[in-house]
C-alpha atoms as a PDB file:
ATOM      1  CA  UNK A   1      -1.258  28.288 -13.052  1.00  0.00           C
ATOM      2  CA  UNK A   2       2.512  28.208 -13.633  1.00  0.00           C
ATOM      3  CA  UNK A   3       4.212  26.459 -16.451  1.00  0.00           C
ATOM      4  CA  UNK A   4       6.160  24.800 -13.459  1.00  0.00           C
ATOM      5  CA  UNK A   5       2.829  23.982 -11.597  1.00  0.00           C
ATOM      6  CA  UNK A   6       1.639  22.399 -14.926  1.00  0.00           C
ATOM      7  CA  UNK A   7       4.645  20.097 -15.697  1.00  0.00           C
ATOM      8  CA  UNK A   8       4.599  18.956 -11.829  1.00  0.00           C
ATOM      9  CA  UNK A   9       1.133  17.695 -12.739  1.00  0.00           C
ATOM     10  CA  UNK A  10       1.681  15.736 -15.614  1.00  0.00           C
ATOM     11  CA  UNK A  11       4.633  13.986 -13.644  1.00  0.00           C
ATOM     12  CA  UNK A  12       3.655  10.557 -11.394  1.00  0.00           C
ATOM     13  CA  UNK A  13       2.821  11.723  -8.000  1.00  0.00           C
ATOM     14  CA  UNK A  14       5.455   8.374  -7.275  1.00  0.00           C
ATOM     15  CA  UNK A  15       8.158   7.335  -8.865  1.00  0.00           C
ATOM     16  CA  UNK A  16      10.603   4.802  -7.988  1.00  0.00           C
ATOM     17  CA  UNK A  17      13.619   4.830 -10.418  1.00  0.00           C
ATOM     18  CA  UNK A  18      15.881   1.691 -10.143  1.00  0.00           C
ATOM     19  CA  UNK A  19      15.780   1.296  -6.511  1.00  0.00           C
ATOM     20  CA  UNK A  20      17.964  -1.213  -4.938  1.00  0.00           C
ATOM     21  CA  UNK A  21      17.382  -1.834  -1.009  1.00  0.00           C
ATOM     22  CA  UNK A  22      20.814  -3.634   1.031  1.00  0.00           C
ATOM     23  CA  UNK A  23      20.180  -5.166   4.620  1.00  0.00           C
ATOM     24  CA  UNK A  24      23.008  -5.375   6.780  1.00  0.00           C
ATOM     25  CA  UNK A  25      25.024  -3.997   3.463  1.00  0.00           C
ATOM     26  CA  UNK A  26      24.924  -7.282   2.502  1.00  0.00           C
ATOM     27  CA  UNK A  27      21.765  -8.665   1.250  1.00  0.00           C
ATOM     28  CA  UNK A  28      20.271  -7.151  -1.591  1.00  0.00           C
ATOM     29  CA  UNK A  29      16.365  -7.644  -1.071  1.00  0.00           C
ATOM     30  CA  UNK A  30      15.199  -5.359  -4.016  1.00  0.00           C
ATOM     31  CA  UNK A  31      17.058  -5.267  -7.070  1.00  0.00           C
ATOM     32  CA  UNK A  32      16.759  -2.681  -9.415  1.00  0.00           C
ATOM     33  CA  UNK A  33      12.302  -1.458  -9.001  1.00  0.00           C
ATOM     34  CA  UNK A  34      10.839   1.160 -10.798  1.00  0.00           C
ATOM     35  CA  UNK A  35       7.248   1.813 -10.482  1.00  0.00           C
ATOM     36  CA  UNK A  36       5.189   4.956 -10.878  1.00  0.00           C
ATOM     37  CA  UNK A  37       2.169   5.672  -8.951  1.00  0.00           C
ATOM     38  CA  UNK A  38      -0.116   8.544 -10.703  1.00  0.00           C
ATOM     39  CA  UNK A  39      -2.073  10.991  -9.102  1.00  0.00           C
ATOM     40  CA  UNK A  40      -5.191   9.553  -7.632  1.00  0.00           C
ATOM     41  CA  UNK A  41      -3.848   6.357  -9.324  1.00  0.00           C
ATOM     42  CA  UNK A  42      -4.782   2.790  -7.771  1.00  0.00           C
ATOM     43  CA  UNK A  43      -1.298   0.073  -8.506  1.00  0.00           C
ATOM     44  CA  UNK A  44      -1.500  -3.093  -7.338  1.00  0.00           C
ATOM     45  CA  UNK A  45       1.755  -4.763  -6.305  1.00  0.00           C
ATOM     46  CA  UNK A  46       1.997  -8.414  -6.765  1.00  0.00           C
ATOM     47  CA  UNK A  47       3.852 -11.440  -5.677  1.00  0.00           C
ATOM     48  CA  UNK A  48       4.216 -14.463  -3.498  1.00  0.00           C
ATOM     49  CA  UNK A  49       6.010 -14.266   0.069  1.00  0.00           C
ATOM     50  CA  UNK A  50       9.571 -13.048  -0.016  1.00  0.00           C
ATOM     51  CA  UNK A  51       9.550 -11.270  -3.724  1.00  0.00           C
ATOM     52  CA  UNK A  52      10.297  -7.679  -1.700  1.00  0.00           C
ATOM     53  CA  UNK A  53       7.326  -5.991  -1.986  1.00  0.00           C
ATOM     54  CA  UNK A  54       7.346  -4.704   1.588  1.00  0.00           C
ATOM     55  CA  UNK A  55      10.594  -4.151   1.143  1.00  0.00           C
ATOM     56  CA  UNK A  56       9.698  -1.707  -1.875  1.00  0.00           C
ATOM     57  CA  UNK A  57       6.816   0.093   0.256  1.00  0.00           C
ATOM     58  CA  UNK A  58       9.590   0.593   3.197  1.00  0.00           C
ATOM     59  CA  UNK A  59      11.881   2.643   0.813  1.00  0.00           C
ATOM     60  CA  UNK A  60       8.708   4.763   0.534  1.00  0.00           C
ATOM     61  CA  UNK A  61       7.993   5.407   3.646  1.00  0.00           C
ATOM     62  CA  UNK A  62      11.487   5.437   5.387  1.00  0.00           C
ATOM     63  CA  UNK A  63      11.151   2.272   7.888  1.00  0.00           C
ATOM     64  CA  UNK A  64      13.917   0.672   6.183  1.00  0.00           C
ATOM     65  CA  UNK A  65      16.450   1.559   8.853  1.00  0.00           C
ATOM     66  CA  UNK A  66      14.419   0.440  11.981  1.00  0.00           C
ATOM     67  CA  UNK A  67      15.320  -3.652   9.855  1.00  0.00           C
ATOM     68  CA  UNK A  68      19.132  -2.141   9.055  1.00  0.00           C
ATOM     69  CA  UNK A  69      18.225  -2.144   5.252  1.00  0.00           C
ATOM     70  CA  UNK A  70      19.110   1.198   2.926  1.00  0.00           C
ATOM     71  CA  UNK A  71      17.949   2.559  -0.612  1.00  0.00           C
ATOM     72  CA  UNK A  72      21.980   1.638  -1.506  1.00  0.00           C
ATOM     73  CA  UNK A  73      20.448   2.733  -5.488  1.00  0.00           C
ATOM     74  CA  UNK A  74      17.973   4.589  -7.334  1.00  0.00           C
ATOM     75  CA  UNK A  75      15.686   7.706  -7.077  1.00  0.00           C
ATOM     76  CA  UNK A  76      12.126   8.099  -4.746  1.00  0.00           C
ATOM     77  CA  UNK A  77      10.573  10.954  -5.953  1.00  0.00           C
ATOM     78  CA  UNK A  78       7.283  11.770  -4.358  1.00  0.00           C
ATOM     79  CA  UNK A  79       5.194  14.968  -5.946  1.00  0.00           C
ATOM     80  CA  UNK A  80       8.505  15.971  -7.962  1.00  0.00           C
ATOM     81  CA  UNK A  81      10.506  15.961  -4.375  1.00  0.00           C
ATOM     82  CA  UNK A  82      13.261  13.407  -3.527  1.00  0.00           C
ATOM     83  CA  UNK A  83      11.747  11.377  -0.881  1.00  0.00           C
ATOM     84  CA  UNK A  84      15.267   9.389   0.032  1.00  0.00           C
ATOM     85  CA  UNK A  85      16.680  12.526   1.925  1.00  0.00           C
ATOM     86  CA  UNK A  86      13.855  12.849   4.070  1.00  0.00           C
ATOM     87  CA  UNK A  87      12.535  11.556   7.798  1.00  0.00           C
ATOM     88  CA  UNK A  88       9.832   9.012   7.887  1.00  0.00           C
ATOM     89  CA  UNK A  89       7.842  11.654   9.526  1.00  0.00           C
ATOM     90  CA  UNK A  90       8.819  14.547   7.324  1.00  0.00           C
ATOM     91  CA  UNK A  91       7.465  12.192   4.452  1.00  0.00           C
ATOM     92  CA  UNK A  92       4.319  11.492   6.648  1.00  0.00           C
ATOM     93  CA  UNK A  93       3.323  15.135   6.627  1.00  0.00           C
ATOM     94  CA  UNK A  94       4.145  15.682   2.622  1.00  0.00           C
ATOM     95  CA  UNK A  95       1.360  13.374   2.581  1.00  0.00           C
ATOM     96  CA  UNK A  96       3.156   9.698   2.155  1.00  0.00           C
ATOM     97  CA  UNK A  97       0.891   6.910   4.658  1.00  0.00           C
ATOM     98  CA  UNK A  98       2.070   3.737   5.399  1.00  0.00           C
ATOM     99  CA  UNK A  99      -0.736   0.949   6.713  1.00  0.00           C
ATOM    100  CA  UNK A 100       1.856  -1.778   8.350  1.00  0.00           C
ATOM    101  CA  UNK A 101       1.074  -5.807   7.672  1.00  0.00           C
ATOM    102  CA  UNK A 102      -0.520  -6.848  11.042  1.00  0.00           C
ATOM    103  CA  UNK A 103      -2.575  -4.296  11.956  1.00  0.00           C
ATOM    104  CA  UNK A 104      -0.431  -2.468  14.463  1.00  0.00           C
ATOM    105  CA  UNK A 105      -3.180  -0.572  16.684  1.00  0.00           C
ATOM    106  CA  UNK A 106      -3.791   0.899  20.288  1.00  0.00           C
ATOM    107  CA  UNK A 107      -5.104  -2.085  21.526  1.00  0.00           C
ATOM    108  CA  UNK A 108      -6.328  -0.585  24.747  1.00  0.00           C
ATOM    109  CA  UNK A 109      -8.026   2.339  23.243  1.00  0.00           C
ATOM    110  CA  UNK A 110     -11.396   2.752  21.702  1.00  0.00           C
ATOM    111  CA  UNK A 111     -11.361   2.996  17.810  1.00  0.00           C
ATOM    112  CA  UNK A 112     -12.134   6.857  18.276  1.00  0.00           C
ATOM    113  CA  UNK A 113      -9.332   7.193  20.533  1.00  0.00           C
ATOM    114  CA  UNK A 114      -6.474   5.598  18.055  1.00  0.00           C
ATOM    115  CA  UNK A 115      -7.844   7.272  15.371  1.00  0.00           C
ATOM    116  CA  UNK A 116      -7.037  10.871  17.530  1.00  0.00           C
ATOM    117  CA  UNK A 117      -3.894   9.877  18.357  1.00  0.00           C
ATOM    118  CA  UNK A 118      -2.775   9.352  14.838  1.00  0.00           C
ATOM    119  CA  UNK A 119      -3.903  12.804  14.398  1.00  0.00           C
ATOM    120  CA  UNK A 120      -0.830  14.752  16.405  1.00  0.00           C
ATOM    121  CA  UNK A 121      -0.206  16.580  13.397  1.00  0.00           C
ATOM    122  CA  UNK A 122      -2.781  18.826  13.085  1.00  0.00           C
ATOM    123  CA  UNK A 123      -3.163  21.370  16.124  1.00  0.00           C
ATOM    124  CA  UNK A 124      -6.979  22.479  15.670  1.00  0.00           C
ATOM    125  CA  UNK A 125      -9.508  20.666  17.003  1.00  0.00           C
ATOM    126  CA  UNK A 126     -11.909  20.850  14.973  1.00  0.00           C
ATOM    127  CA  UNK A 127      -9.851  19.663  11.971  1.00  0.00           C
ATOM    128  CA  UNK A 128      -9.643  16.503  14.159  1.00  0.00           C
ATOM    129  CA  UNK A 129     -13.021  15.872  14.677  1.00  0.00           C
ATOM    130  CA  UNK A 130     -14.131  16.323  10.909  1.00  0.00           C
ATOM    131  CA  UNK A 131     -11.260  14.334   9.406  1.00  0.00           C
ATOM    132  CA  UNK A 132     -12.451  11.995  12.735  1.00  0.00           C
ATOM    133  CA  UNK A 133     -15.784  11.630  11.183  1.00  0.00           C
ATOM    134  CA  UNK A 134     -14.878  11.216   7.943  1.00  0.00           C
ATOM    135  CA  UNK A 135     -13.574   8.268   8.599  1.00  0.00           C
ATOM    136  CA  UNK A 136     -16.380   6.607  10.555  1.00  0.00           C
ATOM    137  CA  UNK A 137     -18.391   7.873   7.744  1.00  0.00           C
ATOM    138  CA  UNK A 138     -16.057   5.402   5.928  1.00  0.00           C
ATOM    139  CA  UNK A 139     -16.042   2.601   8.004  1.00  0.00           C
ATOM    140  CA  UNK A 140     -19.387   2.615   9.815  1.00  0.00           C
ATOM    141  CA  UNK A 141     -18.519  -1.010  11.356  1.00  0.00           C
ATOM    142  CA  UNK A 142     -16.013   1.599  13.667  1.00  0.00           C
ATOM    143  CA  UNK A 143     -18.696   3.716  14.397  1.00  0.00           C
ATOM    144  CA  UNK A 144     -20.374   0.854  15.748  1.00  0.00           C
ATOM    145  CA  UNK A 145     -18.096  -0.128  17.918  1.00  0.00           C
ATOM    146  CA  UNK A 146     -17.251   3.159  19.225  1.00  0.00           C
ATOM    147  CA  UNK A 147     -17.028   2.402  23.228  1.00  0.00           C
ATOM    148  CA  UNK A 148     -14.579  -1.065  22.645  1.00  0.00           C
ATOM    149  CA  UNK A 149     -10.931  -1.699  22.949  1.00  0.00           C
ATOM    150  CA  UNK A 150      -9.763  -1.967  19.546  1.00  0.00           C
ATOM    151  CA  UNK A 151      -8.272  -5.262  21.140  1.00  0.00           C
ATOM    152  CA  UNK A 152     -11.499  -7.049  21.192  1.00  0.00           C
ATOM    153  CA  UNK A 153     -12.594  -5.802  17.361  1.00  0.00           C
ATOM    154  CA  UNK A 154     -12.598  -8.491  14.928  1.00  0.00           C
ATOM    155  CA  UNK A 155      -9.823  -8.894  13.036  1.00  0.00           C
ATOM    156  CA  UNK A 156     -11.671  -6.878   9.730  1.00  0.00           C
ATOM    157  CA  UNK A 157     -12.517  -4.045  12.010  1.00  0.00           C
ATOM    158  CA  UNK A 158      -8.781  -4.071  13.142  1.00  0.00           C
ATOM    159  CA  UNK A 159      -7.560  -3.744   9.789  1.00  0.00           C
ATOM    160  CA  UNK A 160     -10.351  -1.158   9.288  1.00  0.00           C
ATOM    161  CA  UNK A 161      -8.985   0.938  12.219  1.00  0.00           C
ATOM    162  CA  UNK A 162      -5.600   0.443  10.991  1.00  0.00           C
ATOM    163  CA  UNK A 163      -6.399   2.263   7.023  1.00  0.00           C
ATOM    164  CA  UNK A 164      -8.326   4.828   9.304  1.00  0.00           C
ATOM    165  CA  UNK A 165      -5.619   5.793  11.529  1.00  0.00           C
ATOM    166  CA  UNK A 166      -3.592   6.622   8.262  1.00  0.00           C
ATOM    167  CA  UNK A 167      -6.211   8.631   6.862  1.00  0.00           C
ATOM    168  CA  UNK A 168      -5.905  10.762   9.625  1.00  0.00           C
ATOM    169  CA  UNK A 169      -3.055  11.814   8.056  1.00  0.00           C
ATOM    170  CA  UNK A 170      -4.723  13.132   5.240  1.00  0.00           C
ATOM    171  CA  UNK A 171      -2.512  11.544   3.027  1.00  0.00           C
ATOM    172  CA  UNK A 172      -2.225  12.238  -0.745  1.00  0.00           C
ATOM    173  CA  UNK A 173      -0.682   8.364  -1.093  1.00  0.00           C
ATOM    174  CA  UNK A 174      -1.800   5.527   1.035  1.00  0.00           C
ATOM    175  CA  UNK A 175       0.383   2.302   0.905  1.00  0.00           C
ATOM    176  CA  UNK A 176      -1.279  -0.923   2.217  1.00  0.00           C
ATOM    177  CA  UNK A 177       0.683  -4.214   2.790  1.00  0.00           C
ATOM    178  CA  UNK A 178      -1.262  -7.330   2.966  1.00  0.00           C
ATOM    179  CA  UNK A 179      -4.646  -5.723   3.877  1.00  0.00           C
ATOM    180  CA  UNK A 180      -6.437  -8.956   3.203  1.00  0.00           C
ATOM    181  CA  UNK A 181      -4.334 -11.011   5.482  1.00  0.00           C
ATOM    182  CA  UNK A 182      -6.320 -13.705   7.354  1.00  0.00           C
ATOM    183  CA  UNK A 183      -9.834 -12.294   6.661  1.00  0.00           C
ATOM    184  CA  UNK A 184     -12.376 -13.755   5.555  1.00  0.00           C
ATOM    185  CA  UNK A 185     -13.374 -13.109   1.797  1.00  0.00           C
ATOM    186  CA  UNK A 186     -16.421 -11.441   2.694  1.00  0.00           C
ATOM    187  CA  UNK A 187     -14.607  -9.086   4.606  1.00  0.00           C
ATOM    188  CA  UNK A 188     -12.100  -8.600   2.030  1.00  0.00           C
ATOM    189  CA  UNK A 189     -14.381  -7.655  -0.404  1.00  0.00           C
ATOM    190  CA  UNK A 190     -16.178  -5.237   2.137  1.00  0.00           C
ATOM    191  CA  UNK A 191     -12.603  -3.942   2.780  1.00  0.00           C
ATOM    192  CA  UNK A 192     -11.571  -3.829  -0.924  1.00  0.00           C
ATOM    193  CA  UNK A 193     -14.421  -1.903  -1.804  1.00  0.00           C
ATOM    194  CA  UNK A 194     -14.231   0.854   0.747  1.00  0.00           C
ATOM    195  CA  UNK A 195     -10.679   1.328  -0.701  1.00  0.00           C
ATOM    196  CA  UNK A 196     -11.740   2.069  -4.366  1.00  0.00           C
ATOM    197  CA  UNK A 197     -14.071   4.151  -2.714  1.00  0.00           C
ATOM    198  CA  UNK A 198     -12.078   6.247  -0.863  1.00  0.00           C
ATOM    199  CA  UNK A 199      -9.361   6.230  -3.701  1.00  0.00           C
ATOM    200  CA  UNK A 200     -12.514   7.549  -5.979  1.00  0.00           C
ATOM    201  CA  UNK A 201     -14.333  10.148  -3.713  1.00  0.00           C
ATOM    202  CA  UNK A 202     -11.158  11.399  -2.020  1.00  0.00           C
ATOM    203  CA  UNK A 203      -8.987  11.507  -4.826  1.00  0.00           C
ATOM    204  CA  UNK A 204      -6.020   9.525  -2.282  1.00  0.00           C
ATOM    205  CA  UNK A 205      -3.821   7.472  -4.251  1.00  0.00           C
ATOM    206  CA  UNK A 206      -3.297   3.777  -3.517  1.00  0.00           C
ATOM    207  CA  UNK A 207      -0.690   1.370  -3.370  1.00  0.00           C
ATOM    208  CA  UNK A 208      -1.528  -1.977  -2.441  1.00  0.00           C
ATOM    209  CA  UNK A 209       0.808  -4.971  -1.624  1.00  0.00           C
ATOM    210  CA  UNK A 210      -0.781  -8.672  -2.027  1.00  0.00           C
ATOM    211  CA  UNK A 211      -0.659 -12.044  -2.387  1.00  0.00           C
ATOM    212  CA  UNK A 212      -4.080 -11.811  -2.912  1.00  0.00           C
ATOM    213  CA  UNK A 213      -4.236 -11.187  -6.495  1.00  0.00           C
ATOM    214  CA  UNK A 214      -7.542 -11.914  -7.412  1.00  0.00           C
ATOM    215  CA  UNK A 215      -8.539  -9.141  -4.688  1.00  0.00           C
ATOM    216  CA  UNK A 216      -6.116  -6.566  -5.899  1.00  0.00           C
ATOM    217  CA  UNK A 217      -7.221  -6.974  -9.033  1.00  0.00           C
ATOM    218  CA  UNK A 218     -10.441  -6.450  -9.015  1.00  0.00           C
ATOM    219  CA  UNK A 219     -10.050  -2.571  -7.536  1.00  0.00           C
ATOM    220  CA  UNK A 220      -6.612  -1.560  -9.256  1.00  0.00           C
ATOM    221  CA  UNK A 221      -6.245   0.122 -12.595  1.00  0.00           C
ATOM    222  CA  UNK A 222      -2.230  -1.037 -13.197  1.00  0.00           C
ATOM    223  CA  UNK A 223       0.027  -3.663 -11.657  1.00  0.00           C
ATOM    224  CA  UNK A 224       3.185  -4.760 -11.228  1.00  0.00           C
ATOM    225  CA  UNK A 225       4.255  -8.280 -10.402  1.00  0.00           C
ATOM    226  CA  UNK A 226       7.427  -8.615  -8.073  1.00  0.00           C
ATOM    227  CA  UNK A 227       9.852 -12.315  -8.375  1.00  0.00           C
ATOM    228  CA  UNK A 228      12.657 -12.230  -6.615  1.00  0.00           C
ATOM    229  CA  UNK A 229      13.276  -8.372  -5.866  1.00  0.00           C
ATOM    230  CA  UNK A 230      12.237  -7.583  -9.310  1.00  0.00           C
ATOM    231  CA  UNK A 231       9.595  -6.402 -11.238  1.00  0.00           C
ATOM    232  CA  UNK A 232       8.592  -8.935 -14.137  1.00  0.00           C
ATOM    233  CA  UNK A 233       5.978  -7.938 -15.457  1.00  0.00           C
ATOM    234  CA  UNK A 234       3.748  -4.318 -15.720  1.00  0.00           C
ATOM    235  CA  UNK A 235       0.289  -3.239 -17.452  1.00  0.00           C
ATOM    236  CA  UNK A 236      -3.020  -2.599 -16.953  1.00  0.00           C
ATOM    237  CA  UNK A 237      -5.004  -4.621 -14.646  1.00  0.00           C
ATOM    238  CA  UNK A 238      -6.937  -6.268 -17.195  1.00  0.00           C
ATOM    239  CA  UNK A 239      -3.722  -7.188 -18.838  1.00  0.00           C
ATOM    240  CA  UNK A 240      -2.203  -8.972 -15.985  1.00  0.00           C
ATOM    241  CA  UNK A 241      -5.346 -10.416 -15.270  1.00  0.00           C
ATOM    242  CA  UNK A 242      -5.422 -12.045 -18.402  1.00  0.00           C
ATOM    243  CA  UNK A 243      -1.977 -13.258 -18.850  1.00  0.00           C
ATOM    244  CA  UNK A 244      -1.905 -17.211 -18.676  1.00  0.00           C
ATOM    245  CA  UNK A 245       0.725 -17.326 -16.447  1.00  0.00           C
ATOM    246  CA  UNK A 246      -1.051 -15.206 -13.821  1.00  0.00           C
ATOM    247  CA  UNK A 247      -3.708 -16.536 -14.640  1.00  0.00           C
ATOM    248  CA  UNK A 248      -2.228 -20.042 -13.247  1.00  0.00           C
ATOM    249  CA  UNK A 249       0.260 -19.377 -10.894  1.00  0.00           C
ATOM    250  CA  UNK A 250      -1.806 -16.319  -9.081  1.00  0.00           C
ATOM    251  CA  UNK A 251      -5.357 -16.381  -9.787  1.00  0.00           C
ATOM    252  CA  UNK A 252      -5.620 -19.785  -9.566  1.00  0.00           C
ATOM    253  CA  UNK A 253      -8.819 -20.709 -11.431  1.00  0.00           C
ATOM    254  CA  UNK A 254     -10.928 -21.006  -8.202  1.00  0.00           C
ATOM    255  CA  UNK A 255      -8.342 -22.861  -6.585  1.00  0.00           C
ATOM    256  CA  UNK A 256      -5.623 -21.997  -3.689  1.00  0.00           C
ATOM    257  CA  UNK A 257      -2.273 -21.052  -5.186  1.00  0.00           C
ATOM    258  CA  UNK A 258       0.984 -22.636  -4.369  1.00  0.00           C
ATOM    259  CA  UNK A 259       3.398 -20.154  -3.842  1.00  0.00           C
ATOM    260  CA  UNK A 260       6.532 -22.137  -3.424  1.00  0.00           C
ATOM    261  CA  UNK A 261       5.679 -23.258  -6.614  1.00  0.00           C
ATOM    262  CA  UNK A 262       5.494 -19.746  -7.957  1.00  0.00           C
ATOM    263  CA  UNK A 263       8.785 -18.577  -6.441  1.00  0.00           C
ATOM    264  CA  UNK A 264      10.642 -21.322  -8.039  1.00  0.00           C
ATOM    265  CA  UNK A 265       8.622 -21.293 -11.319  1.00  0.00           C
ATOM    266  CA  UNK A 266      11.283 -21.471 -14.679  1.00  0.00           C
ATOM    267  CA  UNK A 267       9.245 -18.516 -16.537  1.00  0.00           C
ATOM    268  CA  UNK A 268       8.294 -18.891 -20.147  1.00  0.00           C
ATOM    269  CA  UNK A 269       9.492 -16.085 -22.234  1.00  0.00           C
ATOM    270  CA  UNK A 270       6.015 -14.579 -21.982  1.00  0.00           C
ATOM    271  CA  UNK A 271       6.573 -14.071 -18.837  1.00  0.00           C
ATOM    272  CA  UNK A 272       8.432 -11.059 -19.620  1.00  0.00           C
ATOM    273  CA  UNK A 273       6.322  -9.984 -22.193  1.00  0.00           C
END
């Protein structure tokens, strides 16, 4: 192996350096993020509604232009290669997958079908229908349902369909925003835990966006938390699980979280500790 090859591995395989994201060159949604993702790493990003953590997973993945917004600052670099330069689907074949809030699926198609039409990247066949079963091998609730309209899935088995589709891709980093939206806790855990799995047995690196921190938390090894378009806090997940002010403002103690409290909360100077 090359002394090149060797100092590309020791680098993050993503790292955001002071990005700053502009809509309508006007508003300034993210405000000066850097994270780093390693490789087969699992980051949670944290933060109530609004903070710009979609925002930050957009700059990754290019869809910042389809809402008018730019990178107007900073550095993407994804596997030592500057990301900012490139088409979202130039970045989706260097191995960069995006999992959209809302589950954005075929919803006339069976859950095998959607999963080969996210699969228009790779020409042989056969390719498809390994990487096809791979998946289902993943999420056996799919497999299940094999002969229904994704429309009529339950919402978990949407969301399933919708990580699947992506790792169709064969992706090398899978971003997911909001994966536990509206499910039930059961099926977030069930969810949760086929994500560390994959992340484990596949080696695919994960960044997750969530409100749910108690969730996140439980499968990621770092985190960052997001106020405001910028990061205020970073560490180990054991860390930020055990700071007292995430401790009351995001995990909650059993209890449901007020977030409009949290986005207007006057930090202590721990806070940024």
């Amino acid at each position: 192996m090359s002394i090149a090859t060797n100092a590309a591995a020791d680098q993050p395989l993503l790292a955001l350096n002071n990005i700053e994201v502009l809509y309508d060159n006007v508003a300034l949604a993210v405000k000066g993020v850097s994270i780093a993702v390693e490789r087969g790493g699992l980051v949670a990003l944290l933060g109530a509604n609004g903070a710009g953590k979609s925002t930050v997973l957009k700059s990754v993945s290019g869809l910042l232009a389809a809402e008018r917004g730019r990178v107007s600052r900073g550095e993407a670099v994804f596997d030592c290669e500057d990301l900012l330069g490139l088409a979202p689907s130039t970045r989706v074949r260097r191995g960069v997958a995006h999992v959209l809030e809302g589950r954005r699926i075929f919803e006339h198609l069976t859950p095998g079908e959607n999963l080969i039409a996210a699969a228009s990247m790779h020409k042989d066949r056969a390719k498809v229908r390994d990487l096809t079963e791979q998946v289902l091998d993943w999420f056996p609730r799919l497999r299940e349902r094999a002969k229904t309209q994704a429309g009529y899935l339950s919402g978990g088995e949407q969301q399933m369909l919708a990580i699947g589709r992506a790792l169709m891709t064969e992706p090398r980093l899978l971003m997911l925003d909001e994966p536990s939206l509206g499910l039930s806790p059961m099926l977030v855990d069930e969810i949760f835990d086929i994500v560390r799995r994959i992340n484990h047995d596949a080696g695919v690196a994960v960044l997750v966006v969530e409100q749910n921190a108690v969730a996140a938390l439980s499968i990621a090894r770092y985190a960052y938390l997001i106020e405001n378009g910028r990061v205020v806090m970073a560490g180990t997940a054991e860390s930020v699980s055990a700071n007292p002010d995430i401790q009351q403002f995001y995990l909650g103690g059993g209890h449901q979280t007020d977030y409009h409290a949290v986005k207007h909360y006057r930090r202590r100077k721990r806070w940024l500790t």
